[in-house]
C-alpha atoms as a PDB file:
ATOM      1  CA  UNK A   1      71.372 100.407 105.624  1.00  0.00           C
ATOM      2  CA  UNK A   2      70.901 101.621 101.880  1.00  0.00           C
ATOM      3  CA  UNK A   3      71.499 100.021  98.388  1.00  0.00           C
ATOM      4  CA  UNK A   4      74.112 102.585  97.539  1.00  0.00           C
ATOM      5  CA  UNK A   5      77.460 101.879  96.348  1.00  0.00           C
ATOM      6  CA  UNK A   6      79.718 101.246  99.758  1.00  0.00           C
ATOM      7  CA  UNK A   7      80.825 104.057 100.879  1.00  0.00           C
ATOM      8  CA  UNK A   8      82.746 103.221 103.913  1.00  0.00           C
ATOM      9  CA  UNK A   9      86.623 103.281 102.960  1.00  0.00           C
ATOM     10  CA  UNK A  10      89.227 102.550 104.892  1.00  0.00           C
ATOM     11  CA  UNK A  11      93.360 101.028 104.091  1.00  0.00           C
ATOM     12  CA  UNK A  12      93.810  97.911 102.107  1.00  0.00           C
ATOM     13  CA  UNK A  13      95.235  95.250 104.309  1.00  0.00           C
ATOM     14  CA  UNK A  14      98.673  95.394 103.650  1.00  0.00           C
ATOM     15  CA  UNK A  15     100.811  92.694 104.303  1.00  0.00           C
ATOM     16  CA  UNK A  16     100.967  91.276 107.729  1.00  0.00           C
ATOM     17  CA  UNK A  17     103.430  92.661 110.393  1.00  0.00           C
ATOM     18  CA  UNK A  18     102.967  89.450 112.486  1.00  0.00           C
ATOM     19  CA  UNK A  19     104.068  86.090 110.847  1.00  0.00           C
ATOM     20  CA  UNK A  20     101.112  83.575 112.425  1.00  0.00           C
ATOM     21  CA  UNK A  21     101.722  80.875 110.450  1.00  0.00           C
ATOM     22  CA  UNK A  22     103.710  78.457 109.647  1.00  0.00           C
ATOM     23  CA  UNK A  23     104.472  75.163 107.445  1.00  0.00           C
ATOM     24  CA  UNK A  24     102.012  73.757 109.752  1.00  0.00           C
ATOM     25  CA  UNK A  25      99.405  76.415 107.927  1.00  0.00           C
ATOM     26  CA  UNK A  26      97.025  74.780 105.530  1.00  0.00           C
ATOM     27  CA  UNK A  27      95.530  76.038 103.032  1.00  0.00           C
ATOM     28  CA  UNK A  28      92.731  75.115  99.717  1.00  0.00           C
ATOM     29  CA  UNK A  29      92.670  77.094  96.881  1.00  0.00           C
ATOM     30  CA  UNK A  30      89.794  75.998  94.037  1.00  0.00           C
ATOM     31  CA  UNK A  31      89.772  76.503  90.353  1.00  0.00           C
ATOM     32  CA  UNK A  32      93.265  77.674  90.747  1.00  0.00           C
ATOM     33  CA  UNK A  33      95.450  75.964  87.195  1.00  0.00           C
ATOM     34  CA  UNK A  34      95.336  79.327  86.404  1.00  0.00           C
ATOM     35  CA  UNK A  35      94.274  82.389  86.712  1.00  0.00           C
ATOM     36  CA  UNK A  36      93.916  84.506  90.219  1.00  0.00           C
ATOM     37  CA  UNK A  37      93.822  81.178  92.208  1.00  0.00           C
ATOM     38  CA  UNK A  38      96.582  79.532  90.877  1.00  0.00           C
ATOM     39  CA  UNK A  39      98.516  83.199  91.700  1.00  0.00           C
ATOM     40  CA  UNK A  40      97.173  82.718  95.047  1.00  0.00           C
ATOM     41  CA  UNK A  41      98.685  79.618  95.134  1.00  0.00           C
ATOM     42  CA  UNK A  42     101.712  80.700  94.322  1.00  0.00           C
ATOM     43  CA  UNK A  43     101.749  83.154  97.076  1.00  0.00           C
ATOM     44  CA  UNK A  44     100.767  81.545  99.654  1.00  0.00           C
ATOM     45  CA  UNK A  45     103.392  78.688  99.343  1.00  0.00           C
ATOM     46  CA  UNK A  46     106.196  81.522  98.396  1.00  0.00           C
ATOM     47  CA  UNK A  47     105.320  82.729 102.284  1.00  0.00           C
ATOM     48  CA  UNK A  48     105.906  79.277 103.379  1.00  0.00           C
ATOM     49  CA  UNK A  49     101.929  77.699 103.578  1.00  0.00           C
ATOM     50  CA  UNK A  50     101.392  74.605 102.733  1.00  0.00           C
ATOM     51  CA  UNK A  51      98.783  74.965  99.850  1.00  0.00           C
ATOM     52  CA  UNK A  52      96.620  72.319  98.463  1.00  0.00           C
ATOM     53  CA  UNK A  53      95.848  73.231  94.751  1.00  0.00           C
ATOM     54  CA  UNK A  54      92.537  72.230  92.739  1.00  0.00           C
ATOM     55  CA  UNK A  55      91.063  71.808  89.883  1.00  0.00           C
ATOM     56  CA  UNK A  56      88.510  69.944  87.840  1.00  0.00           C
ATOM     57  CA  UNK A  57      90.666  69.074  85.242  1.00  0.00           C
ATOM     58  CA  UNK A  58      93.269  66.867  86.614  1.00  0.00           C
ATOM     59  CA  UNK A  59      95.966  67.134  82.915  1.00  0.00           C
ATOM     60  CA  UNK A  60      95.812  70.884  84.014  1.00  0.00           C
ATOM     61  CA  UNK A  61      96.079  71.508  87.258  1.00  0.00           C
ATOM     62  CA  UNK A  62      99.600  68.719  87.521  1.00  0.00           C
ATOM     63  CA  UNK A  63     100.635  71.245  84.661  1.00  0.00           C
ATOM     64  CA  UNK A  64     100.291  74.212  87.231  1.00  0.00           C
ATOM     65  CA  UNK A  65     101.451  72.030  90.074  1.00  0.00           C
ATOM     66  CA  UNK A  66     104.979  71.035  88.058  1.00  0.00           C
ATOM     67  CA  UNK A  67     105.305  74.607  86.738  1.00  0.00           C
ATOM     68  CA  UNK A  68     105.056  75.628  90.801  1.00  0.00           C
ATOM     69  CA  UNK A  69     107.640  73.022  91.824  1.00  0.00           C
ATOM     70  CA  UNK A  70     109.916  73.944  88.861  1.00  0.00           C
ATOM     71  CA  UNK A  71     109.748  77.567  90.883  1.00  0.00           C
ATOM     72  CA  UNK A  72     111.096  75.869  94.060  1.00  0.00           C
ATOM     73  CA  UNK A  73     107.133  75.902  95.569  1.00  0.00           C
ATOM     74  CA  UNK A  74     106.225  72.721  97.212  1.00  0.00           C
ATOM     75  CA  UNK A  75     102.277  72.406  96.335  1.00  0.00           C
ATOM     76  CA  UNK A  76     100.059  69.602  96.511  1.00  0.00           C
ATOM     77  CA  UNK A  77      97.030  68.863  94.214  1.00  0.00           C
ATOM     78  CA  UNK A  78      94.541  67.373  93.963  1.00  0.00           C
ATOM     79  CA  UNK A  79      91.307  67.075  91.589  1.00  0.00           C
ATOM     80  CA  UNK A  80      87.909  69.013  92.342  1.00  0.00           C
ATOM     81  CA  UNK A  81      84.588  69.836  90.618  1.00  0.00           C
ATOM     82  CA  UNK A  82      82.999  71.657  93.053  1.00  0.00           C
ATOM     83  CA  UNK A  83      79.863  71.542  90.529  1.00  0.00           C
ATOM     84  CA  UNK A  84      79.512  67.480  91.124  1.00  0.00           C
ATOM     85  CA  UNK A  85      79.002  66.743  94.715  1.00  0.00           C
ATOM     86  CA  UNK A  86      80.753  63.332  94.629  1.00  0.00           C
ATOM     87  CA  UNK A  87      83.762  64.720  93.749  1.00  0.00           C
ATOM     88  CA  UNK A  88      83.272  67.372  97.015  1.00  0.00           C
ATOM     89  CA  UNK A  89      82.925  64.386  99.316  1.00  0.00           C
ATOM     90  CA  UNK A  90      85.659  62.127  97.525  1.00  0.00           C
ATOM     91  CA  UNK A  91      88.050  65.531  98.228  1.00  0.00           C
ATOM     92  CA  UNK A  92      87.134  65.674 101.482  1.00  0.00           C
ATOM     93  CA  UNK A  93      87.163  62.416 102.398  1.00  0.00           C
ATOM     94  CA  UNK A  94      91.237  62.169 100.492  1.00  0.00           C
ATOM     95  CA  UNK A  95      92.059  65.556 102.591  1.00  0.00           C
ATOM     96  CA  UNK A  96      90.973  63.882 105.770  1.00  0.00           C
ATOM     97  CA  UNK A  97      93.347  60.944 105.438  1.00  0.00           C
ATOM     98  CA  UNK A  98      96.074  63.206 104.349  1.00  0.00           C
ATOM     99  CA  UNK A  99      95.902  66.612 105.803  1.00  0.00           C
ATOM    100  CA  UNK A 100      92.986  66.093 108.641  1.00  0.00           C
ATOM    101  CA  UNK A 101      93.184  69.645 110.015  1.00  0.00           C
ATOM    102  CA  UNK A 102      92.382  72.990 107.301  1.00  0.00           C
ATOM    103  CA  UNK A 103      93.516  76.783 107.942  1.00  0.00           C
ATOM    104  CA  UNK A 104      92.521  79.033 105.342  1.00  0.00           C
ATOM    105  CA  UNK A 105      89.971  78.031 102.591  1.00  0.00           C
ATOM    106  CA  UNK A 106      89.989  80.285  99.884  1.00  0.00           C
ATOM    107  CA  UNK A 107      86.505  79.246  97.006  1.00  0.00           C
ATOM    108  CA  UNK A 108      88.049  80.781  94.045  1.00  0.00           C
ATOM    109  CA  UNK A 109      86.760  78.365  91.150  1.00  0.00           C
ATOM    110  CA  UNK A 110      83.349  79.847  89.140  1.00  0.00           C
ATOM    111  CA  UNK A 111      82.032  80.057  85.556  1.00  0.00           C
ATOM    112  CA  UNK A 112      80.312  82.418  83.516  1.00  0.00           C
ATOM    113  CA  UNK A 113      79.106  81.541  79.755  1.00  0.00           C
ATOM    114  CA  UNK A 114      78.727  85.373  78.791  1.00  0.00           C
ATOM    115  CA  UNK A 115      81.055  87.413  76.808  1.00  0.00           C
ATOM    116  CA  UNK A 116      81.834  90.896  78.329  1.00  0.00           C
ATOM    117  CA  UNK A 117      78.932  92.836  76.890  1.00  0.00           C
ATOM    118  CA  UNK A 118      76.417  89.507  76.710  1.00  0.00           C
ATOM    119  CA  UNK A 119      73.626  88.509  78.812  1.00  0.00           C
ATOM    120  CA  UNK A 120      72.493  85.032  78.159  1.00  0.00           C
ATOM    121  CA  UNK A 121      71.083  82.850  81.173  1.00  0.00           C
ATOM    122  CA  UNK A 122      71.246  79.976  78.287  1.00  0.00           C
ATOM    123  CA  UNK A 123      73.351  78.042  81.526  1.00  0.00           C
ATOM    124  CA  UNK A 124      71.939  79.557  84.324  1.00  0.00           C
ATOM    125  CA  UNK A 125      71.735  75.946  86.248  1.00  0.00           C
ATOM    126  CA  UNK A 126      75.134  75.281  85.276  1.00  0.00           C
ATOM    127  CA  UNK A 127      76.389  79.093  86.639  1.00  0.00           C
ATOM    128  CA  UNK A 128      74.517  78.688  90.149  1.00  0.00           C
ATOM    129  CA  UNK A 129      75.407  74.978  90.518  1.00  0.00           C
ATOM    130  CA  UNK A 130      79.125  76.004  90.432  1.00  0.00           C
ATOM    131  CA  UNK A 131      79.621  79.357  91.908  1.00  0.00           C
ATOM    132  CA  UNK A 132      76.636  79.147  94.652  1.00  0.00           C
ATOM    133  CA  UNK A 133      76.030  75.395  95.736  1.00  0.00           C
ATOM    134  CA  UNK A 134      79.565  74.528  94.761  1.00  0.00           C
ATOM    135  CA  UNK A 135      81.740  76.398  97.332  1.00  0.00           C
ATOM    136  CA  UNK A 136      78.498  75.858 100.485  1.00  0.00           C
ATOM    137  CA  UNK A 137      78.727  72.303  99.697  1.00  0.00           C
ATOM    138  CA  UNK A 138      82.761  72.435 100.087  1.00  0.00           C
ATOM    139  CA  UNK A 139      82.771  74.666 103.334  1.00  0.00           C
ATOM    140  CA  UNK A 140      79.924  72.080 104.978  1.00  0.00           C
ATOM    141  CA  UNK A 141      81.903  69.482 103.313  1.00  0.00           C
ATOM    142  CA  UNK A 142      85.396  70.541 105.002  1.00  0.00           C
ATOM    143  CA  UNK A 143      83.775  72.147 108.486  1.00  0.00           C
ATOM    144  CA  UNK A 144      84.722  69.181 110.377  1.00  0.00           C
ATOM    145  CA  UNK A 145      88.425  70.032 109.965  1.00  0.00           C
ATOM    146  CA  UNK A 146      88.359  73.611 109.947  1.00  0.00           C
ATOM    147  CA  UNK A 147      90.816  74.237 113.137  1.00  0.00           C
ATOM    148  CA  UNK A 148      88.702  76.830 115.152  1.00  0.00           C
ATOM    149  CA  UNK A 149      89.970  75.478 118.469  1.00  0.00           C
ATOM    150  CA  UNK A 150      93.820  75.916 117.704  1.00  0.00           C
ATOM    151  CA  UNK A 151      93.125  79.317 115.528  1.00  0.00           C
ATOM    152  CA  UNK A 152      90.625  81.169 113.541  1.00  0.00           C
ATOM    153  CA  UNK A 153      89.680  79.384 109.874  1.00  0.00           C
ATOM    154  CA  UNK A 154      89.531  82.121 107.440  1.00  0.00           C
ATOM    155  CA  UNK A 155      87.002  81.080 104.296  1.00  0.00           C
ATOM    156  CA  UNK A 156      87.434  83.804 101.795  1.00  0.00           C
ATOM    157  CA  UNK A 157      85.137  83.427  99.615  1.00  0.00           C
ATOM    158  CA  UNK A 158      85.898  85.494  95.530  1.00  0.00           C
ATOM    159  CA  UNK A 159      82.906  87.211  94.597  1.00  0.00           C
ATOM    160  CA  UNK A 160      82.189  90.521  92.587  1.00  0.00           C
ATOM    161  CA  UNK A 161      80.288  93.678  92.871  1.00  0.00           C
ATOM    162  CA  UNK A 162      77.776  92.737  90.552  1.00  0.00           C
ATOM    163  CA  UNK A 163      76.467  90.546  93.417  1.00  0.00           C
ATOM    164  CA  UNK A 164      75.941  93.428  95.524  1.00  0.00           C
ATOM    165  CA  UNK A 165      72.696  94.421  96.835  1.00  0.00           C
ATOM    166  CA  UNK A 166      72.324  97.689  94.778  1.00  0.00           C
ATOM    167  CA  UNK A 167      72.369  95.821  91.535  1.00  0.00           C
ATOM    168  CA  UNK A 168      69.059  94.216  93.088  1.00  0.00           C
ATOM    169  CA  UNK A 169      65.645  95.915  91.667  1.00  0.00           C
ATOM    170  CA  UNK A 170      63.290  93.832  92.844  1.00  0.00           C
ATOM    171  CA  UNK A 171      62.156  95.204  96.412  1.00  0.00           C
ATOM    172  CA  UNK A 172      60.822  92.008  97.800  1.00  0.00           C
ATOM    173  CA  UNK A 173      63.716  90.052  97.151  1.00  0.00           C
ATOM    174  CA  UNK A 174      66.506  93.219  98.413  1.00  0.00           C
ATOM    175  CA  UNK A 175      63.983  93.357 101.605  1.00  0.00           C
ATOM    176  CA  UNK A 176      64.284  89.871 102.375  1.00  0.00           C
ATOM    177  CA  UNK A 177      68.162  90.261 102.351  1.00  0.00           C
ATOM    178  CA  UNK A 178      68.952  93.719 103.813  1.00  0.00           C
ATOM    179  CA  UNK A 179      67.335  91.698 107.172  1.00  0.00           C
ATOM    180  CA  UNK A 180      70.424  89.612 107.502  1.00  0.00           C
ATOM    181  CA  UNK A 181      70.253  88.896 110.752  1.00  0.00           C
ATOM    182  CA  UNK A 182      67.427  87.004 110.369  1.00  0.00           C
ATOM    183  CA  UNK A 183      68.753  85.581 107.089  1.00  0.00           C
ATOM    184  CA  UNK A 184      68.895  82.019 106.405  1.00  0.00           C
ATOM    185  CA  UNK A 185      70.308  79.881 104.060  1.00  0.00           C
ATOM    186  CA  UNK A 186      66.809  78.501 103.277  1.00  0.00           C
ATOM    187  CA  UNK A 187      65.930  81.987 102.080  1.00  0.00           C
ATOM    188  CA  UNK A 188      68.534  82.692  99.934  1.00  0.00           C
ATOM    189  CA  UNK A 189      68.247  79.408  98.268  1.00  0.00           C
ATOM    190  CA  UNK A 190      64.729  80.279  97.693  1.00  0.00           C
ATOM    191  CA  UNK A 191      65.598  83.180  96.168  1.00  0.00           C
ATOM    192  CA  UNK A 192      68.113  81.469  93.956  1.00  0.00           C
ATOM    193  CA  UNK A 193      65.012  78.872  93.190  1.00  0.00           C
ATOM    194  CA  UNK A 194      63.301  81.791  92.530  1.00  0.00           C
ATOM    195  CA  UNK A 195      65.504  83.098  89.685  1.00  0.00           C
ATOM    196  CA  UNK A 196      65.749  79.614  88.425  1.00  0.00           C
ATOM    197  CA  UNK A 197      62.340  79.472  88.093  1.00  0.00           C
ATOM    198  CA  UNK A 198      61.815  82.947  86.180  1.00  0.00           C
ATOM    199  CA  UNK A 199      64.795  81.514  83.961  1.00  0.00           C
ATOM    200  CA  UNK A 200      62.449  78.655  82.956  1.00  0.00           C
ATOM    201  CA  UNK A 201      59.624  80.635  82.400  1.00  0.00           C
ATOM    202  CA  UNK A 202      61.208  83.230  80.035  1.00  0.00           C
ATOM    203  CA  UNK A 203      60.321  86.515  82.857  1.00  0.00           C
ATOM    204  CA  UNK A 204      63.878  86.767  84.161  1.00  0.00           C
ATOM    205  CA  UNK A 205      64.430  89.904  82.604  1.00  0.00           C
ATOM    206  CA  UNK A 206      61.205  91.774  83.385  1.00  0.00           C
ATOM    207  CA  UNK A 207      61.613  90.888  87.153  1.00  0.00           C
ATOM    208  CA  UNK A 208      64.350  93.190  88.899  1.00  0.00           C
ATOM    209  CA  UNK A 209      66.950  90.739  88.855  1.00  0.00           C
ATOM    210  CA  UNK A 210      70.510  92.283  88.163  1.00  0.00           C
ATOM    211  CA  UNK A 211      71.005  93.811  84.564  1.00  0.00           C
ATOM    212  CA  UNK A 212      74.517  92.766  83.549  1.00  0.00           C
ATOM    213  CA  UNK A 213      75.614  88.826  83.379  1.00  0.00           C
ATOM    214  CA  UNK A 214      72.589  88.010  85.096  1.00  0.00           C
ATOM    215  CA  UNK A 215      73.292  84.531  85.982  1.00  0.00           C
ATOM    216  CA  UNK A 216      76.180  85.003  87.635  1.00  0.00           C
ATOM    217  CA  UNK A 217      75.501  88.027  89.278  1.00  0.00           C
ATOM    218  CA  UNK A 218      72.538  86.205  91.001  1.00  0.00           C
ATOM    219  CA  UNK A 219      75.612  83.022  91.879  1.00  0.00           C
ATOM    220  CA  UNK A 220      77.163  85.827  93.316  1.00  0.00           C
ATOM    221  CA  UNK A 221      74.567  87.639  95.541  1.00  0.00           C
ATOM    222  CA  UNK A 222      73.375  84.250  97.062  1.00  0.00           C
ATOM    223  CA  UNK A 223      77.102  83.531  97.396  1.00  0.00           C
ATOM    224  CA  UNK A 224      77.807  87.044  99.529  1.00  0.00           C
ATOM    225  CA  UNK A 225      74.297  86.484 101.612  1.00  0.00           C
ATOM    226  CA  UNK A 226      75.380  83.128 102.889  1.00  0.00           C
ATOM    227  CA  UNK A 227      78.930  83.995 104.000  1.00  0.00           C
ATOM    228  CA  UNK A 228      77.121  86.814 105.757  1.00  0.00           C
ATOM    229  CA  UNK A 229      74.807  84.006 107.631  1.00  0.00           C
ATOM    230  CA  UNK A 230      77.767  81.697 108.181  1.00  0.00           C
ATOM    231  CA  UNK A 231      79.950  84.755 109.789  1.00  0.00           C
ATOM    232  CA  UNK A 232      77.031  85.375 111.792  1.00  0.00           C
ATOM    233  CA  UNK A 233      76.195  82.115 113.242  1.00  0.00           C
ATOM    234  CA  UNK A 234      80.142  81.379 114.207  1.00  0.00           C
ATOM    235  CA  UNK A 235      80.883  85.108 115.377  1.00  0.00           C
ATOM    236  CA  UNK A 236      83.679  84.471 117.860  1.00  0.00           C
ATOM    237  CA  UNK A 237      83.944  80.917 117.487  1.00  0.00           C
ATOM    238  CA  UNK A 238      86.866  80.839 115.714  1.00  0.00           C
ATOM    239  CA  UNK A 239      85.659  81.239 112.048  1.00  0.00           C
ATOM    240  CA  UNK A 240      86.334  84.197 110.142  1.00  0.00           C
ATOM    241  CA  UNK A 241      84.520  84.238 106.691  1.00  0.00           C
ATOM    242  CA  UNK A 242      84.321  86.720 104.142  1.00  0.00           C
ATOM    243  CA  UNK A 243      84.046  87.976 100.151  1.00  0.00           C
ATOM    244  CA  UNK A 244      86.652  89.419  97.909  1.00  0.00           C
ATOM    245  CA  UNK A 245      85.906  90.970  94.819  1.00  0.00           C
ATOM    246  CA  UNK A 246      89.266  92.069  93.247  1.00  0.00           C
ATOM    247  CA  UNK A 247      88.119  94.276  90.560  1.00  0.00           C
ATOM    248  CA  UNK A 248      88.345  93.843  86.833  1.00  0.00           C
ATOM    249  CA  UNK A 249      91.397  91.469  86.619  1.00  0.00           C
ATOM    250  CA  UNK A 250      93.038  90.127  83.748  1.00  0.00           C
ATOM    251  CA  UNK A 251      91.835  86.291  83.322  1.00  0.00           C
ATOM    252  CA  UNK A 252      90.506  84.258  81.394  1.00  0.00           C
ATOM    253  CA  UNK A 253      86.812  85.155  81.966  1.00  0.00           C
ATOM    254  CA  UNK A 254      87.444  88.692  81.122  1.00  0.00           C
ATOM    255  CA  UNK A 255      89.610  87.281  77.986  1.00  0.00           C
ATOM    256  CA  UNK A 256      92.479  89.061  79.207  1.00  0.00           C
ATOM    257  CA  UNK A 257      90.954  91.883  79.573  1.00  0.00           C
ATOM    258  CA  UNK A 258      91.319  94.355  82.781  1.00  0.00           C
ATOM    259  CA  UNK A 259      92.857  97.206  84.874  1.00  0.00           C
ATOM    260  CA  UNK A 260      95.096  94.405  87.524  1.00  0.00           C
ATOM    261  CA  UNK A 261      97.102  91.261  86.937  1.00  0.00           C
ATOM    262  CA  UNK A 262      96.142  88.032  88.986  1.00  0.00           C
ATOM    263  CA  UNK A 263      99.118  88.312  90.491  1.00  0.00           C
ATOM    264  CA  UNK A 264      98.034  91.776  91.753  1.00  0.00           C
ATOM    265  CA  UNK A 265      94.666  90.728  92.917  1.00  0.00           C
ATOM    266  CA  UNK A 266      96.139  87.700  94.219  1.00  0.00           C
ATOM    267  CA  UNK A 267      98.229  89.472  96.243  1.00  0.00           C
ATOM    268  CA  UNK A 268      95.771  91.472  98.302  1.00  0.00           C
ATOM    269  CA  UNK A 269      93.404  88.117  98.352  1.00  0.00           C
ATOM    270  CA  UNK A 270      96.619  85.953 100.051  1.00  0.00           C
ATOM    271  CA  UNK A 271      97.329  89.693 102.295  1.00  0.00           C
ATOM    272  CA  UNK A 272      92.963  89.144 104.071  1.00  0.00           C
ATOM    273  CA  UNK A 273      93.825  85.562 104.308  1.00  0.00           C
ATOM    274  CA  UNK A 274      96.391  86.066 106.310  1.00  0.00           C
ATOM    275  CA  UNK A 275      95.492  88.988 108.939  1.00  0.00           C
ATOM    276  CA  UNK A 276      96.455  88.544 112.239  1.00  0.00           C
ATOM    277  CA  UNK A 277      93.543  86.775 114.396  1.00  0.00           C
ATOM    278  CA  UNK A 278      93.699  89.889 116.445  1.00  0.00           C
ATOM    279  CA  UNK A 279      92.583  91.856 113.442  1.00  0.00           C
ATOM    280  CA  UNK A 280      90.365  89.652 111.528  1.00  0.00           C
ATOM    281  CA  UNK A 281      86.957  90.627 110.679  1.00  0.00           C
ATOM    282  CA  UNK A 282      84.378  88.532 109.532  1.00  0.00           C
ATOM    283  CA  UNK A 283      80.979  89.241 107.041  1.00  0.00           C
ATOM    284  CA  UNK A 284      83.144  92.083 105.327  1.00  0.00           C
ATOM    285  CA  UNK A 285      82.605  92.397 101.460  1.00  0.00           C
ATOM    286  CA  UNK A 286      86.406  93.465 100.375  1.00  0.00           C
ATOM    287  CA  UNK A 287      85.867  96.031  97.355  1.00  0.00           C
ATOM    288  CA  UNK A 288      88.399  97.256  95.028  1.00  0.00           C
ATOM    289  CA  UNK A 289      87.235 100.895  93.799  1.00  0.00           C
ATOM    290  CA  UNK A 290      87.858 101.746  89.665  1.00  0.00           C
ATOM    291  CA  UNK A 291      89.611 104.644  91.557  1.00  0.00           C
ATOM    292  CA  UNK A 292      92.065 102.724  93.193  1.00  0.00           C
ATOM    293  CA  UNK A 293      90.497 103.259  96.606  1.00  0.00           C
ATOM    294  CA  UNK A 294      90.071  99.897  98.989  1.00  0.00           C
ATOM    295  CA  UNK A 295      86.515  99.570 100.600  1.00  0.00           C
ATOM    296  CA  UNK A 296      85.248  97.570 103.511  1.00  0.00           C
ATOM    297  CA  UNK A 297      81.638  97.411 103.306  1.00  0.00           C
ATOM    298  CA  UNK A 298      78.867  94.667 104.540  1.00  0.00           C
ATOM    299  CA  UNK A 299      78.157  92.346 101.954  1.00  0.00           C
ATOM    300  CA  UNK A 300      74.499  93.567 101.675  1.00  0.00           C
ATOM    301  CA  UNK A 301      75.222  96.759  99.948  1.00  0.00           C
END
């Protein structure tokens, strides 16, 4: 295995020739009043899911919700800071009594401080908290009522390329992760303590970390290495988890900015989610090429 770009290609997932679910289907989607989630969201419940909309700010994500409904969509909601732990186990503890059984868990919600061509780590606790601990707390959080008996769980997990392995230039650190079947979530989090540390001590740029919006590259890269250790601890046990980075999209972190609509990149999130068991992989990095080209690499290059 090599640091390279991926350069295994292969067909987008188009959209599913066999209709497995049903109303019965159930689905989380984080972060999503706006933005790619909230288009995933929209999706989903257009093909007849039953999709449970979050979002840390309660005022905005009824907004989406009503806006949804006023489209026909029947969505629930229901609030979640995936950054405060409480409000993980308060979520999980409402969908139990309501729900009790989860499909398809798609982590969408993360932050990032920087502006496009900035580099600050000013919030670096802030960045990992959310996009790293946040969504591993949720999926050990929810596991109890992930249905693996009835059908394969898919957690897809948003991430980006700047995560991957190759933007990695410290050799001790890419060494200890390009061994990923021996990987363990211990590791990575002391590699994430790691970077935390060189934050605090002012070396974070001098020690092969990755070069553009550092912070949440690093959320990222710890966020790809454990859904590689989770899909390899339940291979074949009726969990399918992987990453999805959708390219430069037009949100609000990019200010707008972008070569695809959420509703684009939405679209080809909502078409992994919903592969046929039969078909589903699991531990795949999804990677949208600047050239329009679809790859399917391991998330450890």
């Amino acid at each position: 295995m090599n640091s390279k770009e991926p350069n295994t290609t292969s067909s987008f997932p188009s959209f599913p020739s066999i209709r497995w679910w049903s109303k019965e289907t159930v689905a989380i989607v984080t972060g999503a009043n706006k933005g790619i989630g909230y288009a995933m969201v929209k999706r989903l419940s257009e093909l007849g899911v039953t999709v449970i909309l979050t979002a840390r700010d309660t005022a905005r994500g009824l907004k989406a919700v009503e806006t949804l409904k006023g489209l026909g969509l029947d969505v629930y909601f229901h609030c979640l800071d995936i950054s405060n732990h409480a409000s993980i186990l308060e979520f999980a503890s409402w969908f139990k009594c309501e729900f009790g059984k989860l499909d398809i868990l798609v982590n969408n919600a993360a932050i990032s401080y920087n502006e496009i061509h900035e580099n600050s780590v000013e919030h670096a606790d802030e960045v990992i908290q959310t996009n790293y601990y946040g969504p591993k707390s949720l999926i050990e959080a929810l596991f109890p009522f992930f249905s693996r008996s009835l059908t394969t769980t898919r957690v897809l997990n948003l991430s980006s390329r700047l995560g991957l392995l190759n933007k990695v230039k410290n050799s001790k650190i890419k060494q200890t992760l390009l061994y990923e079947e021996q990987l363990s979530e211990d590791q990575i989090d002391k590699i994430v303590n790691l970077f935390i540390d060189d934050v605090k001590k002012g070396r974070w740029s001098s020690r092969g970390w990755p070069e553009n919006w550092t912070d949440y590259a690093v959320s990222k890269l710890a966020l790809n290495a454990y859904s590689k250790v989770l899909a390899n601890r339940y291979q074949g046990r009726g969990l399918s988890v992987n990453c999805f980075c959708p390219g430069h999209t037009q949100t609000s972190m990019t200010h707008g900015t972008g070569n695809y609509t959420a509703d684009a990149a939405a679209e080809l999130g909502v078409n992994i989610a919903l592969i046929p068991a039969k078909d589903l992989p699991t531990g795949k990095f999804f990677l949208r090429s600047s050239r329009g080209v679809y790859f399917n690499a391991y998330s450890k290059l």
